[in-house]
Protein backbone atom coordinates (compact mmCIF):
# COMPACT_ATOMS: atom_id res chain seq x y z
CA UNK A 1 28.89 160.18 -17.37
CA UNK A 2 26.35 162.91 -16.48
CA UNK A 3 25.88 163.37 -19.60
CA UNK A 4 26.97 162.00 -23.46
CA UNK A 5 29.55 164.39 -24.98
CA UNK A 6 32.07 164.18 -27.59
CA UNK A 7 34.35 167.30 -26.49
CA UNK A 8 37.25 168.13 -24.09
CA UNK A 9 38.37 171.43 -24.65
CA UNK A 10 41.63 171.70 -22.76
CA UNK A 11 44.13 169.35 -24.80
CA UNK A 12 45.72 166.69 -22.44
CA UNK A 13 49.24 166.26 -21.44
CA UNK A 14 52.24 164.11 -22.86
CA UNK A 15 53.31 161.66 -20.31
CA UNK A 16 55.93 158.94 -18.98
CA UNK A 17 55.29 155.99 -17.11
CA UNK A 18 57.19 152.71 -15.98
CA UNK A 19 55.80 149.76 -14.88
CA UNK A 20 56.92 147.18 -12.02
CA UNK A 21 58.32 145.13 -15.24
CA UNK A 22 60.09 147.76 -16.25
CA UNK A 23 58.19 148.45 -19.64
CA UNK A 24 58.42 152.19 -20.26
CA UNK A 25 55.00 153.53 -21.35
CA UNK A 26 54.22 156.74 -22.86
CA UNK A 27 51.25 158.39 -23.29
CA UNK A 28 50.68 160.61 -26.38
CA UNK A 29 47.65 162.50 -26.59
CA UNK A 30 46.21 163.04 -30.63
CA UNK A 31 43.05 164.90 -31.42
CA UNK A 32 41.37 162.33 -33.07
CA UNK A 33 38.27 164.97 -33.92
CA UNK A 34 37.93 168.80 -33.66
CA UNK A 35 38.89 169.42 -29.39
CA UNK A 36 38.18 165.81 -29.00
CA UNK A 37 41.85 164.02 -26.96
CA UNK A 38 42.29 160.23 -27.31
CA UNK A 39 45.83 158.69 -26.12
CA UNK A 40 47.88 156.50 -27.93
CA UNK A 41 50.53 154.26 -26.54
CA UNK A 42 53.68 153.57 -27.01
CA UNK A 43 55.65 150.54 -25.13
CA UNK A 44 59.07 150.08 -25.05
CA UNK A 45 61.41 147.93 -23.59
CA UNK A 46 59.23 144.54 -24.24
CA UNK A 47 61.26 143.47 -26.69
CA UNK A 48 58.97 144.55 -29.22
CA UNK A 49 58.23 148.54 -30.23
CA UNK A 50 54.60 148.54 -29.85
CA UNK A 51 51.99 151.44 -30.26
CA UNK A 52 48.76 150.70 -29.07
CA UNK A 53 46.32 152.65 -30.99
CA UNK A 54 46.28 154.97 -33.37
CA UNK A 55 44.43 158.08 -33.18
CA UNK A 56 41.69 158.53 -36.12
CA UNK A 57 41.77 159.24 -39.30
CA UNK A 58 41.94 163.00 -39.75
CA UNK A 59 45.07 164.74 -40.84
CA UNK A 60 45.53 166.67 -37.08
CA UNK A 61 45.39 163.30 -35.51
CA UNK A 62 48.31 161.98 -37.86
CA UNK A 63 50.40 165.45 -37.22
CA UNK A 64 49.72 164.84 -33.18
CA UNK A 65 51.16 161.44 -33.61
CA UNK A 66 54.21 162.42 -35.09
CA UNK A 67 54.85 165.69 -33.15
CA UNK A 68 54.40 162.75 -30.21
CA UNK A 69 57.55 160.87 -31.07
CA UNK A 70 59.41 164.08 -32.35
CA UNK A 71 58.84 165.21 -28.33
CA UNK A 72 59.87 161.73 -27.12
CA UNK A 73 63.16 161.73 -28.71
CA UNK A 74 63.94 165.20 -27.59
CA UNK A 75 62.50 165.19 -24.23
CA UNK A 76 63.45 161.46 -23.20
CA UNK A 77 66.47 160.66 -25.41
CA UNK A 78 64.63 157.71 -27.04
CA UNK A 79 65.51 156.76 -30.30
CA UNK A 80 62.50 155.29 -31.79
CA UNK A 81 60.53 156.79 -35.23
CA UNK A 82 57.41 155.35 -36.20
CA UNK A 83 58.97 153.52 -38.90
CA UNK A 84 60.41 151.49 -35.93
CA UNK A 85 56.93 150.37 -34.81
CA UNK A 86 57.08 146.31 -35.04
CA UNK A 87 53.77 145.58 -33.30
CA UNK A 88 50.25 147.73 -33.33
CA UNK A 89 47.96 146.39 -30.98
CA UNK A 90 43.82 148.31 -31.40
CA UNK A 91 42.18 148.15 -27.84
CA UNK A 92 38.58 148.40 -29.79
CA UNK A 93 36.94 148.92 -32.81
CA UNK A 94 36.14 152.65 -32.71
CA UNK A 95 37.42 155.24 -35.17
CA UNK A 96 38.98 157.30 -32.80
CA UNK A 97 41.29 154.57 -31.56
CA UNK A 98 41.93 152.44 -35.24
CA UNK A 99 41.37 155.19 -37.97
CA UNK A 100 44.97 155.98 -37.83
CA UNK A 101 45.92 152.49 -38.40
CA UNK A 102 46.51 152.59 -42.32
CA UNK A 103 49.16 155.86 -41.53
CA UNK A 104 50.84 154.04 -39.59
CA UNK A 105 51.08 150.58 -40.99
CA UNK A 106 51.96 152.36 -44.33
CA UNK A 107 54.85 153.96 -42.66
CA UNK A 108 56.31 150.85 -40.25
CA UNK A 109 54.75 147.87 -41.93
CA UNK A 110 54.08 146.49 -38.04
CA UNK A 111 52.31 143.31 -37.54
CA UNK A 112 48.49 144.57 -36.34
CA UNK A 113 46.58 142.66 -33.52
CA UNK A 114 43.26 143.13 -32.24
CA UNK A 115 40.47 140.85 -30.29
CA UNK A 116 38.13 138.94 -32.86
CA UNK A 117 35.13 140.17 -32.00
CA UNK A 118 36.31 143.46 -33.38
CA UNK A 119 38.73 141.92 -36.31
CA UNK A 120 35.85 142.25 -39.22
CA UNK A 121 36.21 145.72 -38.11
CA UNK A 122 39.91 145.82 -39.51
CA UNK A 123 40.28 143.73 -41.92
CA UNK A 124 36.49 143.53 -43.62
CA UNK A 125 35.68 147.52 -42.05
CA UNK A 126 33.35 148.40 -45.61
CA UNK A 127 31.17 145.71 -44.77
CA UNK A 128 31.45 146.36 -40.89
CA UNK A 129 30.48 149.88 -41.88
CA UNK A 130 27.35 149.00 -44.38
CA UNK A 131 25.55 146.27 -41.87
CA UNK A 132 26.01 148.68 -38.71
CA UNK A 133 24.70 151.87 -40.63
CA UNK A 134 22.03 149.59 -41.43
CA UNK A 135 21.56 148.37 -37.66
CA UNK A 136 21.64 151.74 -36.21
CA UNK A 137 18.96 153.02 -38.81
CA UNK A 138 16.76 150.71 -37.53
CA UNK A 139 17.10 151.04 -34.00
CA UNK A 140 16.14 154.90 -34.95
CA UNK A 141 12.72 153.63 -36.19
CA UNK A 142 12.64 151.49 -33.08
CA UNK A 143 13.26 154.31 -30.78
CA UNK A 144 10.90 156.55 -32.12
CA UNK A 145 12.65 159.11 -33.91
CA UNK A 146 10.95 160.44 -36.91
CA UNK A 147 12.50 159.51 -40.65
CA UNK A 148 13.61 162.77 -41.40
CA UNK A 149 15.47 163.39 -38.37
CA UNK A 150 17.08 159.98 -38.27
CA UNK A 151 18.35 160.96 -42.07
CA UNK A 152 20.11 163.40 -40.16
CA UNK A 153 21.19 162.12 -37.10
CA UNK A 154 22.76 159.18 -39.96
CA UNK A 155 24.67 161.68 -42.05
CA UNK A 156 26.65 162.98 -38.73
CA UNK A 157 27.17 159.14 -37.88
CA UNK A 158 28.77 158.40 -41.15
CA UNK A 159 30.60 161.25 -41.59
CA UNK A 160 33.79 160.33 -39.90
CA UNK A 161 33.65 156.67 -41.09
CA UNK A 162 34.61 157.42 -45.01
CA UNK A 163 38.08 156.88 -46.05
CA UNK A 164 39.45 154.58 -43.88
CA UNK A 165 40.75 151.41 -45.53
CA UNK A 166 40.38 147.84 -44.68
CA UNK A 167 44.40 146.20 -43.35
CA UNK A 168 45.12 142.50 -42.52
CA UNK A 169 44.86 141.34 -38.97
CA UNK A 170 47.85 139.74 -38.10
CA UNK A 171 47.07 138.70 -34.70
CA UNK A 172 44.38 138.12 -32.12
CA UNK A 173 44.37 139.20 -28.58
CA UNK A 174 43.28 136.21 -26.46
CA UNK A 175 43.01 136.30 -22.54
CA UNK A 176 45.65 133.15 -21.30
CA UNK A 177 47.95 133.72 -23.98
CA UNK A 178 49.83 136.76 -22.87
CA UNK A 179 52.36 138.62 -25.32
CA UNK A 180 55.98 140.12 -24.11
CA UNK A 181 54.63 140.82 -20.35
CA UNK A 182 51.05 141.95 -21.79
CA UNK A 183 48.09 139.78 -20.46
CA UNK A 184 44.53 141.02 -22.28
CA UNK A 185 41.14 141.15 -20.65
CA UNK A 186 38.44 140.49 -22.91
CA UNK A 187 35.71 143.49 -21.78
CA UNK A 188 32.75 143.53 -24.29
CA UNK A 189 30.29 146.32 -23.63
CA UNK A 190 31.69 149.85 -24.55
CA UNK A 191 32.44 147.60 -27.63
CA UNK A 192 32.35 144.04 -28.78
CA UNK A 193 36.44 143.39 -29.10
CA UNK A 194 37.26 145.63 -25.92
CA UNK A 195 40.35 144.96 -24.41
CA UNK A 196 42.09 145.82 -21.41
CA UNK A 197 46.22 145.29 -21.02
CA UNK A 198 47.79 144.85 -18.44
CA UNK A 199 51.52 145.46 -18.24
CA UNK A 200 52.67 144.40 -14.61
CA UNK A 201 51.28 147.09 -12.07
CA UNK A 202 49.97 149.22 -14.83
CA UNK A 203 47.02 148.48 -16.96
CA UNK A 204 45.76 150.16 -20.11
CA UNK A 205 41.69 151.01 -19.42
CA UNK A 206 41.26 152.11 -23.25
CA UNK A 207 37.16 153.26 -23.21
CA UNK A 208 36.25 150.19 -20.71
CA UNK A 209 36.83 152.37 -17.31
CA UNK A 210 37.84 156.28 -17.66
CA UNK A 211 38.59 158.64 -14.85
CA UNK A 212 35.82 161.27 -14.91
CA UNK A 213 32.74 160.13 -17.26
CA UNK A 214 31.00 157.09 -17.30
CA UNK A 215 31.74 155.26 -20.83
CA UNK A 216 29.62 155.14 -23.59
CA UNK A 217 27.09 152.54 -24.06
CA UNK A 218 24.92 151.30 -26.88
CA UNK A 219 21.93 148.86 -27.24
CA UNK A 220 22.90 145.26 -28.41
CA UNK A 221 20.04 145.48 -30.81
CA UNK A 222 22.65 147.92 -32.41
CA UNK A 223 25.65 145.60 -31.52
CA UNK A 224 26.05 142.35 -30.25
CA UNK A 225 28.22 142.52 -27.51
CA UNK A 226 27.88 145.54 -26.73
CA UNK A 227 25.07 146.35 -23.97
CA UNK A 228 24.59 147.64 -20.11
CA UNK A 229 24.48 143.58 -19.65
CA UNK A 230 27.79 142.98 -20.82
CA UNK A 231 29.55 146.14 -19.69
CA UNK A 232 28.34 145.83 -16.04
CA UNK A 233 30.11 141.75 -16.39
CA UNK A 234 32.84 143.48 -17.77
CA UNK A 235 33.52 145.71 -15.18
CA UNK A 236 33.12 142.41 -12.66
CA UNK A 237 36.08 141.12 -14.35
CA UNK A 238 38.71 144.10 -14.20
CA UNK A 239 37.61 144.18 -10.43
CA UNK A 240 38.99 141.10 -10.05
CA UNK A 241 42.06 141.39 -11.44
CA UNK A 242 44.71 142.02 -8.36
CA UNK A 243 47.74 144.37 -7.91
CA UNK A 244 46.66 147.06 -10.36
CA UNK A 245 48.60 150.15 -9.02
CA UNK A 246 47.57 152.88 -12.05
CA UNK A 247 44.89 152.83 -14.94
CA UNK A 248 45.47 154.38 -18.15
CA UNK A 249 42.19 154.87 -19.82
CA UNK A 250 42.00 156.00 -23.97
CA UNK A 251 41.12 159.49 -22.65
CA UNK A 252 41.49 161.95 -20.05
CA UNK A 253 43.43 161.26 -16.76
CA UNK A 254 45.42 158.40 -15.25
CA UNK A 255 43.25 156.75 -12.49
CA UNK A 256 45.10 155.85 -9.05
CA UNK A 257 42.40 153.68 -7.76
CA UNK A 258 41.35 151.38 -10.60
CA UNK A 259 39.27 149.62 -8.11
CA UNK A 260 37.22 152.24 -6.59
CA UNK A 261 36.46 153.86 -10.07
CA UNK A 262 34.71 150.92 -10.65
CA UNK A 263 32.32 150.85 -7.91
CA UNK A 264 31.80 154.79 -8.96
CA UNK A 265 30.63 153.61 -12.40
CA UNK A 266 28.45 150.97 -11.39
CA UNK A 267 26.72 153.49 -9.19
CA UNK A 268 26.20 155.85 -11.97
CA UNK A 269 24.82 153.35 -13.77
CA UNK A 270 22.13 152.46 -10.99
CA UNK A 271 21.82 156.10 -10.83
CA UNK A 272 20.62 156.47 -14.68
CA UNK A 273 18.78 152.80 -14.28
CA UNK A 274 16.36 154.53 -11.16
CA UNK A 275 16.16 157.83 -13.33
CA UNK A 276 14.65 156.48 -16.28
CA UNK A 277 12.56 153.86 -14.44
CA UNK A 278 10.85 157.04 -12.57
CA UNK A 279 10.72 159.50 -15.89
CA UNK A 280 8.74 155.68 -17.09
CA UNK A 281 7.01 155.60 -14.20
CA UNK A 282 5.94 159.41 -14.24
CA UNK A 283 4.19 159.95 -17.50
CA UNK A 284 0.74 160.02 -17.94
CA UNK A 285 1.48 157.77 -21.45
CA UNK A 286 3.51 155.04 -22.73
CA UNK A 287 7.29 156.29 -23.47
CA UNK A 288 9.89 155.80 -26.07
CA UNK A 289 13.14 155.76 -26.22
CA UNK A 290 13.18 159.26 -28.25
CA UNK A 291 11.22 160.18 -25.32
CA UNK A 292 12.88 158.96 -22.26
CA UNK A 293 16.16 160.60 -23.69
CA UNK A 294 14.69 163.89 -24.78
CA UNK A 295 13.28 163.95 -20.58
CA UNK A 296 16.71 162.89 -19.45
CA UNK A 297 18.82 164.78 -21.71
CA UNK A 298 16.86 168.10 -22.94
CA UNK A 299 20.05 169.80 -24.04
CA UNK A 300 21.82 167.78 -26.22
CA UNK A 301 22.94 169.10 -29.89
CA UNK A 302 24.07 167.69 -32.82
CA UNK A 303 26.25 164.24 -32.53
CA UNK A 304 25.69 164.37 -28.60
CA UNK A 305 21.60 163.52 -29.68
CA UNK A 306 22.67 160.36 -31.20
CA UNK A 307 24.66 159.72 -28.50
CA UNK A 308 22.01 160.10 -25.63
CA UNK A 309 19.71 158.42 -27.65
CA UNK A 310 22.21 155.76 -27.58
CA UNK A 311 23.07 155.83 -24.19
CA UNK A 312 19.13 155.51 -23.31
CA UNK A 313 18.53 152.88 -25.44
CA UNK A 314 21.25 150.79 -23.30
CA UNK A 315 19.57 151.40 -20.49
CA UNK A 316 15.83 150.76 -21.40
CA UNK A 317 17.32 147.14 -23.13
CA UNK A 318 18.73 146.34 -19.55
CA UNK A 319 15.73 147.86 -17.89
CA UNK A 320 13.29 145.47 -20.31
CA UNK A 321 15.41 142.41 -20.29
CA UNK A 322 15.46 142.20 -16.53
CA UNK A 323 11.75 142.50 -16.05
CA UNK A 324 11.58 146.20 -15.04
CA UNK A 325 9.74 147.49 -18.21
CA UNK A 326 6.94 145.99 -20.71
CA UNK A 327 6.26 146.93 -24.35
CA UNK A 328 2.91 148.08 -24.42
CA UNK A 329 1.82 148.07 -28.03
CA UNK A 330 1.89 144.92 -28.71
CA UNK A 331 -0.81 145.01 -31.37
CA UNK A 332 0.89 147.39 -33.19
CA UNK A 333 4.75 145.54 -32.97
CA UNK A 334 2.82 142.51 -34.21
CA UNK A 335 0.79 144.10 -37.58
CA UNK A 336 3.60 146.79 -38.41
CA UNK A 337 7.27 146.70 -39.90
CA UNK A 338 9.31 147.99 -37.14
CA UNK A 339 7.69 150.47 -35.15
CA UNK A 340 8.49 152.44 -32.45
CA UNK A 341 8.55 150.81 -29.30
CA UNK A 342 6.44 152.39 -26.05
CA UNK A 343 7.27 151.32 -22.47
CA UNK A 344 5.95 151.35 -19.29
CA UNK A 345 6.60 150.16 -16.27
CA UNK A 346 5.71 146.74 -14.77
């Protein structure tokens, strides 16, 4: 990712895939905010009607879904509804992948499954939603930002969260214990429950490896479980899982070579690591985090700010934790409530 962002303007495509196992897979794109894509799945032929994800929870992303298997019935003769969904599996706990999930559920009544580091998110999500608001508010402080900008910078983060309602989990996804052809990566890092499915030759990516930007990371002081740390591990397991012949990722396009991707991602991440170790290194002072992403990011608006800020703080946590950076007042950490961390290099 050269840089965070939260739009794709040019609405992806509808598509049909098969795998060696003969599971037909189709990919239905819903906007799951305004000009922002994510793809839900939907598997048939193992045995079980499954949809894997959801969209979010805004009223386009429910019309997408629909209008998806309206098209699929038409254009591929398949005679499924949603109300013949039997199985919803959530690769992750964001909202653009499990807001839709009460929509659904209300109209099929499908058994939901998801991995248990992101189950509170499903079946507890108002408590999910109060302890991480509270996280991310102080990682703010931490980072530097000032209190009336991080009211703001809050009130966008929030914003898409309300109205979504708490559903049973059902089932767990567990690596070992594979379901109807589907064997499940754990991959924590883009998010603590990530999963990854793979369905013979084909595996679903979901937000652990897409085919142009470099996914989203957090801090773990936000998260635990999420991270640089346990992203980068994450990626060491997908690479060695063998005979992957396609990647479908939760957005934009399918990825032929699953395996070089990943060595493209790691190196962006290096990339970024060397960046902010010089923009450190540079400055005549001690750097924050609102610092280090305002140098590395100067154009960001709106959402994208949080996101950056984000996406820097992952970095800098990796940076400090293997040695690379020091906190430099110390005094002031010590005799004051959470304040804003400065860095320099060691």
């Amino acid at each position: 990712m050269a840089r965070p962002t939260r739009s794709a303007k040019v609405p992806p495509t509808r598509e049909r895939y098969e795998s060696n196992t003969g599971v037909k897979i189709y990919r239905m794109p819903v906007e799951a905010f305004p000009n922002f894509y994510v793809y839900t799945y939907l598997l048939l032929d193992g045995s079980t009607p499954t949809l894997v994800d959801t969209g979010s929870n805004i009223e386009k992303s429910h019309e997408d879904l629909l209008a998806n298997f309206e098209a699929i019935r038409q254009d591929y003769g398949e005679s499924i509804q949603i109300e013949d969904i039997q199985r919803i599996i959530i690769t992750h706990g964001h909202i653009d992948h499990h807001g839709g999930l009460t929509f659904v559920h209300d109209r099929s009544d499908a058994a939901i499954g998801i991995h248990a580091l992101d189950r509170r998110i499903i079946n507890n999500y108002e408590e999910r939603v109060i302890v991480a608001t509270k996280n991310l508010r102080v990682y703010l402080q931490r980072a530097g930002i000032k209190p009336e900008y991080a009211d703001s910078l809050m009130e966008m983060y929030g914003f898409f969260k309300r109205q979504i309602q708490s559903e049973a989990v059902d089932f767990l996804l567990e690596e070992d214990k594979p379901l109807d052809g589907m064997n499940f990566y754990h991959v924590p890092g883009h998010c603590p429950g990530q999963v990854c499915i793979q369905i013979g030759d084909i595996m679903l990516t979901a937000d652990h490896i897409l085919s142009r930007i470099t996914p989203h990371q957090a801090p773990e002081t936000i998260t635990n479980y999420t991270g640089l740390g346990h992203y980068l591990e994450s990626l060491k397991k997908i690479e060695k899982v063998e005979g992957v012949r396609l990647a479908l990722g939760g957005h934009e396009a399918a990825i032929d070579d699953v395996y070089g991707r990943i060595v493209d991602i790691r190196e962006d991440h290096d990339d970024k690591l060397n960046r902010m170790l010089d923009i450190v290194r540079d400055s005549d002072t001690p750097m924050t985090i609102s610092d280090v992403s305002k140098t590395m990011y100067p154009d960001m608006k709106s959402y994208n700010i949080l996101l950056a800020l984000e996406e820097v703080g992952a970095h800098i946590e990796y940076l400090y934790e293997h040695g690379e950076l020091a906190v430099t007042n110390l005094d002031e950490v010590e005799a004051t409530d959470n304040p804003a961390l400065q860095y320099c290099v060691v």
